[in-house]
C-alpha atoms as a PDB file:
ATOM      1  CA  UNK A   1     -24.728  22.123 -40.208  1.00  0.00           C
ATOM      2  CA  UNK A   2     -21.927  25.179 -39.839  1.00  0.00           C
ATOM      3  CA  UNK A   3     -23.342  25.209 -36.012  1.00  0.00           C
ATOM      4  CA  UNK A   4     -23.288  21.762 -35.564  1.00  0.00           C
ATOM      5  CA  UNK A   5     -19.408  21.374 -36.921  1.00  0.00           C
ATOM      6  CA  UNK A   6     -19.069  24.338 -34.432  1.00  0.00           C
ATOM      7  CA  UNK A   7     -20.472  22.668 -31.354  1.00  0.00           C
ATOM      8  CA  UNK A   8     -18.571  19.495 -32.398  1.00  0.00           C
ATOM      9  CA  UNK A   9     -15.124  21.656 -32.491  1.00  0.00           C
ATOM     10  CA  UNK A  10     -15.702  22.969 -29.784  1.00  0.00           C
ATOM     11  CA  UNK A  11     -16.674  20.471 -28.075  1.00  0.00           C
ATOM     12  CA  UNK A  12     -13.242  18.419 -29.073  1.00  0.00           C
ATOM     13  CA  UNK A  13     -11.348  21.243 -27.874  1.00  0.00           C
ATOM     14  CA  UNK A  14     -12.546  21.294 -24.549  1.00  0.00           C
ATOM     15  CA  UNK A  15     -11.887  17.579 -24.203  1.00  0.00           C
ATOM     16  CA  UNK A  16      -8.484  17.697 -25.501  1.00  0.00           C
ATOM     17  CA  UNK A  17      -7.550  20.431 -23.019  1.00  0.00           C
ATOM     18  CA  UNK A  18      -9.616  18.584 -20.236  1.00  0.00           C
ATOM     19  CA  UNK A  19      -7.154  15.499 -20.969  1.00  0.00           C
ATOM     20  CA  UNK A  20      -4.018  17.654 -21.475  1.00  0.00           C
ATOM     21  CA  UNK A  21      -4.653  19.351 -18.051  1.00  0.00           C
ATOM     22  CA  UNK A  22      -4.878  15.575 -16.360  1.00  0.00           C
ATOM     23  CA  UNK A  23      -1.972  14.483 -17.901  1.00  0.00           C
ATOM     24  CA  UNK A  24      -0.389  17.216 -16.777  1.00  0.00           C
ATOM     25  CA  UNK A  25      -2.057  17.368 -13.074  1.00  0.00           C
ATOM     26  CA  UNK A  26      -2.072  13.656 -12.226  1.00  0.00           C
ATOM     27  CA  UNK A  27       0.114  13.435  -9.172  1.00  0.00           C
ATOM     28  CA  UNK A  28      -1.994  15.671  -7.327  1.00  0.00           C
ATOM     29  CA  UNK A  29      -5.378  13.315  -8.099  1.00  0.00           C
ATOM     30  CA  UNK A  30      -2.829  10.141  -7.580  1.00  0.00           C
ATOM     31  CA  UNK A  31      -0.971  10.858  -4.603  1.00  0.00           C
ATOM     32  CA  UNK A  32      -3.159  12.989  -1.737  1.00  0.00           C
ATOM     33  CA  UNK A  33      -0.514  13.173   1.097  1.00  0.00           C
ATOM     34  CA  UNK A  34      -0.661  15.407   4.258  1.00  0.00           C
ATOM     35  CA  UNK A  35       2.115  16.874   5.657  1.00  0.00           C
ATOM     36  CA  UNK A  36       0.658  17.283   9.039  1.00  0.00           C
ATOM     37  CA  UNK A  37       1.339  14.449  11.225  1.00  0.00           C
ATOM     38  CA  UNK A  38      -1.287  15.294  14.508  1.00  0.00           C
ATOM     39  CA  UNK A  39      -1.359  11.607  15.759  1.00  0.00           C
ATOM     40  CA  UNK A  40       1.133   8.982  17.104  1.00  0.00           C
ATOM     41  CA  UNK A  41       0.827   6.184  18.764  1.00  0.00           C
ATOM     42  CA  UNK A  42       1.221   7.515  22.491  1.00  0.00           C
ATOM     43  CA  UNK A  43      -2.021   8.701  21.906  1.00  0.00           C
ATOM     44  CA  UNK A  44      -3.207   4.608  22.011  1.00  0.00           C
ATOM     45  CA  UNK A  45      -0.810   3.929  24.744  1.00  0.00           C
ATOM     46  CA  UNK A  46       1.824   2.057  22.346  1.00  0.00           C
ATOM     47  CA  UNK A  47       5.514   2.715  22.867  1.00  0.00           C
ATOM     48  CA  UNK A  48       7.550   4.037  19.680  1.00  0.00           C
ATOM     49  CA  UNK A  49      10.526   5.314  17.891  1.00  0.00           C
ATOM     50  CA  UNK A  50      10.669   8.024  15.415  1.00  0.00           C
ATOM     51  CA  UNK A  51      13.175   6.586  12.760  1.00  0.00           C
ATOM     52  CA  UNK A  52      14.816   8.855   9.771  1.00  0.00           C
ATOM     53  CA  UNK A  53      15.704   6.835   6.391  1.00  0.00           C
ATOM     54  CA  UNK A  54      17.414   7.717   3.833  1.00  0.00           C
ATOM     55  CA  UNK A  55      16.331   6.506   0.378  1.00  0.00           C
ATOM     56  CA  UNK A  56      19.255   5.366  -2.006  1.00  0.00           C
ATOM     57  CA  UNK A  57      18.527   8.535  -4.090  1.00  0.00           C
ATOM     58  CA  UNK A  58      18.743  10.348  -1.063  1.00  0.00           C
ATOM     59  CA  UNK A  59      15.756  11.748   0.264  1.00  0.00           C
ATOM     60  CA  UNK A  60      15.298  11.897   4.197  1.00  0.00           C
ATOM     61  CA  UNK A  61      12.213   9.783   4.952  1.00  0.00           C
ATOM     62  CA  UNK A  62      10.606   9.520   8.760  1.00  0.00           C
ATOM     63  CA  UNK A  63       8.443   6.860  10.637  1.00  0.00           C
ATOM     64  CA  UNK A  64       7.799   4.862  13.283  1.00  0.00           C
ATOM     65  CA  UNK A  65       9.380   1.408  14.363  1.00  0.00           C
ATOM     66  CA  UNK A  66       6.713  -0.020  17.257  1.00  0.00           C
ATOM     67  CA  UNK A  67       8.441  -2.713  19.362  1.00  0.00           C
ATOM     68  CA  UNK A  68       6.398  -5.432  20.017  1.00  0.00           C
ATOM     69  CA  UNK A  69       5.020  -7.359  22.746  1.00  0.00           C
ATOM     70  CA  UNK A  70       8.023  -9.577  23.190  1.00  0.00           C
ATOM     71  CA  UNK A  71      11.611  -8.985  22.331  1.00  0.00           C
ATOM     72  CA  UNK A  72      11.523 -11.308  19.550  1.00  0.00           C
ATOM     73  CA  UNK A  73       8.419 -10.354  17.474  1.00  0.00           C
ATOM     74  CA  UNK A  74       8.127 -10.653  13.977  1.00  0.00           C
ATOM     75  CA  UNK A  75       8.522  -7.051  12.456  1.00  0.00           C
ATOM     76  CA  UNK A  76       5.594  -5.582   9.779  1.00  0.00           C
ATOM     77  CA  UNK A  77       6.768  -3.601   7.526  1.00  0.00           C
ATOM     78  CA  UNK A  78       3.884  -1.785   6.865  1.00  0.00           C
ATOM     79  CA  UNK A  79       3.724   0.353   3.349  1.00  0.00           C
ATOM     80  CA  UNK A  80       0.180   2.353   3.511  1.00  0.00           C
ATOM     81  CA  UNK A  81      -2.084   4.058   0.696  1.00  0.00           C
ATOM     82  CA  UNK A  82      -2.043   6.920  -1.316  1.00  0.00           C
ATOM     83  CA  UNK A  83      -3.974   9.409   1.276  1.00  0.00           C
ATOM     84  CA  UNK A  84      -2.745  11.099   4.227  1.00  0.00           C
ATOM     85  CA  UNK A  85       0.590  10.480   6.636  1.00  0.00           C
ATOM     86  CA  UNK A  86       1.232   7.574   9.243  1.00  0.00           C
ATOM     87  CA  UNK A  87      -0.972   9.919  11.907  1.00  0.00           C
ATOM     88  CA  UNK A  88      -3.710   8.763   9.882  1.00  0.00           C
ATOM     89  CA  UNK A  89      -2.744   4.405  10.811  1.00  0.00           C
ATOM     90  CA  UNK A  90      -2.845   4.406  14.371  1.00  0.00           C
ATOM     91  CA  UNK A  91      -6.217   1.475  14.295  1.00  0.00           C
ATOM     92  CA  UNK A  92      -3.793  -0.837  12.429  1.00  0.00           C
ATOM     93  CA  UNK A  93      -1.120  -0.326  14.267  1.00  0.00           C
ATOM     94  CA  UNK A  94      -3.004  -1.375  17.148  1.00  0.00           C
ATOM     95  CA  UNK A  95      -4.588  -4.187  15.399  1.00  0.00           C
ATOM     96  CA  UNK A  96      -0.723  -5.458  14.757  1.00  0.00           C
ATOM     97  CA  UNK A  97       0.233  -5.351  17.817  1.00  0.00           C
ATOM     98  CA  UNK A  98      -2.561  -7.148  19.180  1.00  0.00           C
ATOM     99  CA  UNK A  99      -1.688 -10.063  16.655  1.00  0.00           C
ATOM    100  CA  UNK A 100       2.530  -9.892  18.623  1.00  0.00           C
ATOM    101  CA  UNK A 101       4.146  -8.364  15.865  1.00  0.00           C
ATOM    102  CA  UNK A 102       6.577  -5.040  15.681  1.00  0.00           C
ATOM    103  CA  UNK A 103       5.795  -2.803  13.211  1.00  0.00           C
ATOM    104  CA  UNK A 104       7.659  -0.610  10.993  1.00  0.00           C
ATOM    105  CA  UNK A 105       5.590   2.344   9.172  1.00  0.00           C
ATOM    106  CA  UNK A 106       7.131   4.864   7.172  1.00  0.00           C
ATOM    107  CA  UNK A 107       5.972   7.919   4.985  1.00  0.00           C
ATOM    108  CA  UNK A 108       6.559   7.723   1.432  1.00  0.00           C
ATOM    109  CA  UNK A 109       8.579  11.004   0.403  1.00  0.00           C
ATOM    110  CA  UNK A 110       6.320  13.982   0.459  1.00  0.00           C
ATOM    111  CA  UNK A 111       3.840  12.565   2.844  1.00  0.00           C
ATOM    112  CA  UNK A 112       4.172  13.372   6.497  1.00  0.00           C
ATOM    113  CA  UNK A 113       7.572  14.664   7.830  1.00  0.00           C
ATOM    114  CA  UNK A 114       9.395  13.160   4.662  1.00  0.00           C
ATOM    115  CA  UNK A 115      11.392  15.133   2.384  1.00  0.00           C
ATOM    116  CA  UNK A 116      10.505  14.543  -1.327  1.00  0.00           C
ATOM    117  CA  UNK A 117       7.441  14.814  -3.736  1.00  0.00           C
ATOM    118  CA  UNK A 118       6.299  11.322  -4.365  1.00  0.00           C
ATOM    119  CA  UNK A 119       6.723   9.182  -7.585  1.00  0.00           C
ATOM    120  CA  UNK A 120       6.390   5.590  -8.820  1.00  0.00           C
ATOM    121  CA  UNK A 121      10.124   5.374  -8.292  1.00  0.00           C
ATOM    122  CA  UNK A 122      10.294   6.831  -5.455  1.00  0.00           C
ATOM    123  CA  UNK A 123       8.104   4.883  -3.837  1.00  0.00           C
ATOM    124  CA  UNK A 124       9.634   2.050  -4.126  1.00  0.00           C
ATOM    125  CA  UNK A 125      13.125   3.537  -3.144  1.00  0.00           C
ATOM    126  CA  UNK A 126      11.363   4.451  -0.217  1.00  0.00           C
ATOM    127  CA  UNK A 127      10.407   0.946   0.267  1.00  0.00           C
ATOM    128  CA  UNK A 128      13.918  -0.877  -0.099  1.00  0.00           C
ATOM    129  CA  UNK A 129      15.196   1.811   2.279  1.00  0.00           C
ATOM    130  CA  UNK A 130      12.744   0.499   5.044  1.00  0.00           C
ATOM    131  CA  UNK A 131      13.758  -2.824   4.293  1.00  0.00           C
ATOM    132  CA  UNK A 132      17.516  -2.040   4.227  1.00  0.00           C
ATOM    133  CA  UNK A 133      16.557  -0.290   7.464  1.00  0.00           C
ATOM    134  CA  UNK A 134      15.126  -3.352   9.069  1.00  0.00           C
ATOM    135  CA  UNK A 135      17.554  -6.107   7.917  1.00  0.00           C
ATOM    136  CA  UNK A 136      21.104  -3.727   7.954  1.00  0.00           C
ATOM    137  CA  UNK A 137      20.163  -1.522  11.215  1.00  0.00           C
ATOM    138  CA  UNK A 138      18.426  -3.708  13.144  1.00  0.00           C
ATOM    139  CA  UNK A 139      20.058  -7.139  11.750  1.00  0.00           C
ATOM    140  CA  UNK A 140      16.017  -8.367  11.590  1.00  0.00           C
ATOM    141  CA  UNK A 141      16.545 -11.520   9.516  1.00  0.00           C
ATOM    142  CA  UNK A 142      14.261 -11.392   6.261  1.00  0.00           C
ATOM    143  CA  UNK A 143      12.738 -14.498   7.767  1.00  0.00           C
ATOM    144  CA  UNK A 144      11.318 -12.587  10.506  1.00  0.00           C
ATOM    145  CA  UNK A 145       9.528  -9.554   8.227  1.00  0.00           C
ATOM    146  CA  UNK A 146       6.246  -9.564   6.861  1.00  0.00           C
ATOM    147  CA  UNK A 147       5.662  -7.263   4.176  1.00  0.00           C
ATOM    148  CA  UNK A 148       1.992  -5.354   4.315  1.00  0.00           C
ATOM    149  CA  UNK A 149       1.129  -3.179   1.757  1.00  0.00           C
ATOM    150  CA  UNK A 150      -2.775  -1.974   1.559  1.00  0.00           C
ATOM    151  CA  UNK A 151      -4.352  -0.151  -1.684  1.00  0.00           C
ATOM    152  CA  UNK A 152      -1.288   1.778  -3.111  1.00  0.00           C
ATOM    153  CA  UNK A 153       0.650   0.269  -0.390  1.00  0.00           C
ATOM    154  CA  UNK A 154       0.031  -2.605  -1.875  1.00  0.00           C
ATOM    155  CA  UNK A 155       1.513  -2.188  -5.398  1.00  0.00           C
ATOM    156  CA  UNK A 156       4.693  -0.821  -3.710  1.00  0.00           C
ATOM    157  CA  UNK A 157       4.254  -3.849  -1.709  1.00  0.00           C
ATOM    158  CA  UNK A 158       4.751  -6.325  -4.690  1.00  0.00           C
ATOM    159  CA  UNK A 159       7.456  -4.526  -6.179  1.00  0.00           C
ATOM    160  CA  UNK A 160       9.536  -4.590  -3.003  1.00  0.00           C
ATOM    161  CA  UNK A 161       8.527  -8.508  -2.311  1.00  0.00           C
ATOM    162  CA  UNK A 162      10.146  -9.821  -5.893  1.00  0.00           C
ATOM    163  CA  UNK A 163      13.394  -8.583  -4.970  1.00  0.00           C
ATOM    164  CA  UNK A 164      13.832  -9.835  -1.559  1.00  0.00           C
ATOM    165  CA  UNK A 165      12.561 -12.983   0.896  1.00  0.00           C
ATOM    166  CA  UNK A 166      10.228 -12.134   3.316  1.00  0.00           C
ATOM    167  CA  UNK A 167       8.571 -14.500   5.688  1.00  0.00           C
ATOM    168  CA  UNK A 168       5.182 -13.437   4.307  1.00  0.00           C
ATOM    169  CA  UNK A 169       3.763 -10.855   2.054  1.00  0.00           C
ATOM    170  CA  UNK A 170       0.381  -9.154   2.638  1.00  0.00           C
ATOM    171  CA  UNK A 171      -1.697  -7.346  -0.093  1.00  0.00           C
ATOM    172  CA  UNK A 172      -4.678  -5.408   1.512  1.00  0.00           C
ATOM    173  CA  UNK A 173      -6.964  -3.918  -0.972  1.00  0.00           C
ATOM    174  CA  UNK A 174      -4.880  -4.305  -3.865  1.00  0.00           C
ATOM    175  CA  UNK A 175      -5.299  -3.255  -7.783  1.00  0.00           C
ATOM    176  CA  UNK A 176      -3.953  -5.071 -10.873  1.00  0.00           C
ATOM    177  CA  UNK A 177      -2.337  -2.500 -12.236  1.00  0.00           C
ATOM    178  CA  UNK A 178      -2.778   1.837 -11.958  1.00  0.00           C
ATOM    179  CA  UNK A 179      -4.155   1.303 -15.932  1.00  0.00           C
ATOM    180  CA  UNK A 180      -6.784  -0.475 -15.061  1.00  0.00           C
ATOM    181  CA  UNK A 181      -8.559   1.074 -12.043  1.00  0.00           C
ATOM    182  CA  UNK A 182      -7.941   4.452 -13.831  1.00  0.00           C
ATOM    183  CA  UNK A 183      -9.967   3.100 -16.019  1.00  0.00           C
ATOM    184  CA  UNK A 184     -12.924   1.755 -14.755  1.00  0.00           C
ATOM    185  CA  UNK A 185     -13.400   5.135 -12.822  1.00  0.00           C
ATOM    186  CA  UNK A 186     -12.679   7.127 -15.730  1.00  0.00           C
ATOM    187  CA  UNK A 187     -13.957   5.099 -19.060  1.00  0.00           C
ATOM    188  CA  UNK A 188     -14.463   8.663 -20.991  1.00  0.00           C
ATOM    189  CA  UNK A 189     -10.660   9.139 -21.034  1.00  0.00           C
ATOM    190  CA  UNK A 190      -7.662   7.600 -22.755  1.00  0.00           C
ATOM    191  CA  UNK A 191      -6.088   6.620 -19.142  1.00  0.00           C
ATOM    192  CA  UNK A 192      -3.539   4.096 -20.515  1.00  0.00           C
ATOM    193  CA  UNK A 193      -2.188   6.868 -22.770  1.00  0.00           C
ATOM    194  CA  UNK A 194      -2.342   9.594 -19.870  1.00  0.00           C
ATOM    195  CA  UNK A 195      -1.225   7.843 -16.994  1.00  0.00           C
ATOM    196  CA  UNK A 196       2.858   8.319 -15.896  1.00  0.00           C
ATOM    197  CA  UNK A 197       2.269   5.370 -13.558  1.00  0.00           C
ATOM    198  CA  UNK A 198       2.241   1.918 -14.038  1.00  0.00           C
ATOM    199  CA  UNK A 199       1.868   0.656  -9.985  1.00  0.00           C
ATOM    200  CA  UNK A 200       1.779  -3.229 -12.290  1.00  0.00           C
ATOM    201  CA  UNK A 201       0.819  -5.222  -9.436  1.00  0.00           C
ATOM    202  CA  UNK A 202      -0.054  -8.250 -11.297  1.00  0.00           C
ATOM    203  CA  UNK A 203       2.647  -8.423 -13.613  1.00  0.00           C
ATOM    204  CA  UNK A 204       4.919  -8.670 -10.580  1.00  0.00           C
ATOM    205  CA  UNK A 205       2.832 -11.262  -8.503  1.00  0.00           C
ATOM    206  CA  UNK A 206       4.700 -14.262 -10.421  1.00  0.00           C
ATOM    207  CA  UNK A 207       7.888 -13.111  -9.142  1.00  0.00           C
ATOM    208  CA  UNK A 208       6.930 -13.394  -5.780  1.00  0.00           C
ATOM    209  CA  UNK A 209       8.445 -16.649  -3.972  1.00  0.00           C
ATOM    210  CA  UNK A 210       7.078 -15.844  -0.122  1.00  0.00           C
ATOM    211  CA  UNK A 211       3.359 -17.062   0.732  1.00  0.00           C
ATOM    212  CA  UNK A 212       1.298 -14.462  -0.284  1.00  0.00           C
ATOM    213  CA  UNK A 213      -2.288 -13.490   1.360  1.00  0.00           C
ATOM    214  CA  UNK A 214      -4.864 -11.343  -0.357  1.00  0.00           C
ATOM    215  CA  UNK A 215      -7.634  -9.372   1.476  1.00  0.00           C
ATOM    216  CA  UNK A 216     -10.132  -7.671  -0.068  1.00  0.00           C
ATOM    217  CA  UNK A 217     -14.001  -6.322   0.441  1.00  0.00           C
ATOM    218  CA  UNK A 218     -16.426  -7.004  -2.360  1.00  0.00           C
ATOM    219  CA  UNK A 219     -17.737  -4.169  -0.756  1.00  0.00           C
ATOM    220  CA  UNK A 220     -15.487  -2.490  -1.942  1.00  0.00           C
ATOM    221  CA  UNK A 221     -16.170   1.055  -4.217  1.00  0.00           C
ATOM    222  CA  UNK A 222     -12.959   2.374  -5.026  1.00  0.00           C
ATOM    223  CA  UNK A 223     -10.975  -1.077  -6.113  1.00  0.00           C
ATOM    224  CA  UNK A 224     -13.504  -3.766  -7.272  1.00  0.00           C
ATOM    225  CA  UNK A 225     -13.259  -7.260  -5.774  1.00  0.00           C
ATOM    226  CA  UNK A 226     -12.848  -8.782  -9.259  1.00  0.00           C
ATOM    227  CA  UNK A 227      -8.740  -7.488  -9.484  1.00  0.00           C
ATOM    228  CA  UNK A 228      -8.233  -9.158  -6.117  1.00  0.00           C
ATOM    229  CA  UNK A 229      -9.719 -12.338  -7.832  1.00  0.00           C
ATOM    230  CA  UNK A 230      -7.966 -11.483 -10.701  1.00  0.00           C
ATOM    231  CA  UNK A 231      -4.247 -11.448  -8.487  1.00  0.00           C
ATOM    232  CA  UNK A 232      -5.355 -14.255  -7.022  1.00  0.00           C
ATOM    233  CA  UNK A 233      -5.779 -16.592  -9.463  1.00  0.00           C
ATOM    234  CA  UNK A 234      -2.111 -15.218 -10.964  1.00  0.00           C
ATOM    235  CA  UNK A 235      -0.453 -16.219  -7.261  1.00  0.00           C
ATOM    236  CA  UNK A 236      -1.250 -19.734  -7.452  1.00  0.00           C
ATOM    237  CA  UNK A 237      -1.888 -21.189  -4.277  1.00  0.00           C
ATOM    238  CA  UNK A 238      -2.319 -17.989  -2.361  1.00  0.00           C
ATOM    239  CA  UNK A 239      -5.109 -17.023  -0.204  1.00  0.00           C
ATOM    240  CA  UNK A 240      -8.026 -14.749  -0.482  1.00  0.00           C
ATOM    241  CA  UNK A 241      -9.281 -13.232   2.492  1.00  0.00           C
ATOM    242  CA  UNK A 242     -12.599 -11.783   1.929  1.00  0.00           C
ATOM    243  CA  UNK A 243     -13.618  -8.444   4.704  1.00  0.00           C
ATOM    244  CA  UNK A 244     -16.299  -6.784   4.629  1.00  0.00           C
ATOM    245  CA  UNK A 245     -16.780  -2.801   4.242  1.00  0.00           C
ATOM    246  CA  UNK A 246     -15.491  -0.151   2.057  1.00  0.00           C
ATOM    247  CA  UNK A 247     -12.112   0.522   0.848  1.00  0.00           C
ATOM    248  CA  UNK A 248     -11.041   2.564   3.440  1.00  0.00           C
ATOM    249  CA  UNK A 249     -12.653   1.174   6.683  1.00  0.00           C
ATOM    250  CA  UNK A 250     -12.838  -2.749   5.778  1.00  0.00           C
ATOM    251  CA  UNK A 251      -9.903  -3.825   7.802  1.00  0.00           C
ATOM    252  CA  UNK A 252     -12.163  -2.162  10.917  1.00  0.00           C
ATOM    253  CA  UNK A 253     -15.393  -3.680  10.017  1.00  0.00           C
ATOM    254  CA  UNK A 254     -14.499  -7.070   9.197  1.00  0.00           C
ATOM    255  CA  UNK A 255     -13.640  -7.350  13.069  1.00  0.00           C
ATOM    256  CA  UNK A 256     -12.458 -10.167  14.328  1.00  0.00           C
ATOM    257  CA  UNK A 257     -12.234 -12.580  11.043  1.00  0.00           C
ATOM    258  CA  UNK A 258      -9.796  -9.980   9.696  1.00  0.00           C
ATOM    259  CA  UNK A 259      -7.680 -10.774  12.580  1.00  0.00           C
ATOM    260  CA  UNK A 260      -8.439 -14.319  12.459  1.00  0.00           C
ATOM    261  CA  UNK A 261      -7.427 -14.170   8.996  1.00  0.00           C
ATOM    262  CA  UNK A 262      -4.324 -12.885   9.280  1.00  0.00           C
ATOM    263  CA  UNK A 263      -2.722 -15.098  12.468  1.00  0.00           C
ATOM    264  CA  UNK A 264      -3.480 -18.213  10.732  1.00  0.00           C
ATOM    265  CA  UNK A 265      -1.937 -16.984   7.376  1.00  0.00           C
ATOM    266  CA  UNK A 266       1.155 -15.708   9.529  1.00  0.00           C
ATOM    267  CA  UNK A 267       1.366 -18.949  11.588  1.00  0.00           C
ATOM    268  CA  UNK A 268       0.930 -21.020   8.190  1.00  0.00           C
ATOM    269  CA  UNK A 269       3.951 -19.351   7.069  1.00  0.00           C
ATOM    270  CA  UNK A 270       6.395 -20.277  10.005  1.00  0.00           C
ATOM    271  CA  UNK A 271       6.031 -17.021  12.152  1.00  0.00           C
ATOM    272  CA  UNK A 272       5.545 -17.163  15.994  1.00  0.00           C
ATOM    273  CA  UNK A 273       2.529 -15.461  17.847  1.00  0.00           C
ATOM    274  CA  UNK A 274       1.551 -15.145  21.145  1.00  0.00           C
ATOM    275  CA  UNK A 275      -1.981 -16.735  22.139  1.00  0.00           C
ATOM    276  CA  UNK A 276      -4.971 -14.405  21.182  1.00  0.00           C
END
């Protein structure tokens, strides 16, 4: 029995430092951001600006404003995951301008040419900064902006939609909450106790006023399709667009319906497009 108290101590220990070292660590496994920024979108013969921000705490933020195909486009703000830079977007932003819109992409602080290391917080300083950017700067009336936020993108997303009035708000990918997809990939650890982050996408959803459209792969391996459901159902009479794919490619292999999808939920809500 002395052994087997042993192993069991033992055992406990190594858990409670494995725990302790991802409480500690958990930036680096939540936010994955490269600094190197190889692409931009010259390479896919669209014309751009680089654009500097600054946050309201301060920290110097860079991206791209793409002008659309007519002087009078709606403007995307677009607000991407937790992986890589803006180098890494250069499919969507060809897929938005195909649909007639601008686009606006930044980096959040420590991703790309940004300043920064990346928080919660931040992120969402970094988000009313692009916004301030769009609607002080370039005098873009809210009613023009669309706000498009996929996986992380999309928490930061909802958090920047309940405090102003865009013309639409797009949710790509989108978890409840950081608690709860912690853990269902992580069910042998205490992730509502460990996590620093709370990325509450649902409990902002009701806060919301501007039509809201969900899309989401039940394909999908890294956030399940039953949260979108799940924000769904909290948005009232929102839409669900359903792709098809994996997390990180669905918005390329749902083709033309994901297109589809969107212009008739931007056109729905009052924006103009050119003819596809």
């Amino acid at each position: 029995m002395v052994n087997v108290f042993r192993i069991l101590g033992l055992a406990g220990l190594g858990y409670g430092l494995m725990t302790g070292l991802i409480f500690l660590t958990q930036d680096r496994l939540f936010y994955l951001p490269s600094s190197n920024v190889t692409s931009t979108p010259e390479r896919i013969g669209l014309d751009y600006e680089d654009v500097e921000l600054v946050s309201g705490d301060g920290v110097r933020l860079h991206g791209w404003f793409l002008p659309g195909p007519e002087g009078d486009s709606p403007v995307l703000l677009f607000l991407h995951g937790n992986a890589g830079n803006i180098g890494h977007r250069l499919h969507s932003l060809q897929q938005f301008h195909e649909l007639g819109l601008a686009v606006l992409i930044i980096d959040y602080r420590g991703y790309g040419r940004s300043a920064g290391r990346p928080d919660e917080a931040g992120t969402y300083a970094d988000a009313r900064a692009a916004w301030q950017y769009l609607t002080e700067e370039r005098s873009i009336p809210a009613e023009a902006i669309v706000v498009f936020g996929r996986s992380l993108g999309a928490a930061v997303a909802a958090e920047l939609a309940t405090g102003v009035e865009p013309a639409a708000v797009i949710l790509e990918s989108a978890f409840t909450s950081a608690a709860d997809l912690g853990a269902r990939h992580y069910p042998w650890l205490p992730v509502r106790a460990l996590l620093r982050h709370e990325y509450d996408t649902l409990g902002r959803i009701d806060a919301i006023t501007a039509p809201i459209l969900f899309a989401h792969s039940p394909q999908d391996e890294i956030v399940p399709f039953e949260q979108a459901e799940r924000l769904h159902a909290a948005a009232g009479d929102a839409r669900l667009l359903e792709m098809q794919g994996g997390h990180n490619d669905a918005f390329l292999a749902t083709g033309e319906a994901y297109s589809d999808g969107l212009r008739d939920f931007l056109l729905d809500a009052g924006l103009s497009l050119p003819e596809p």
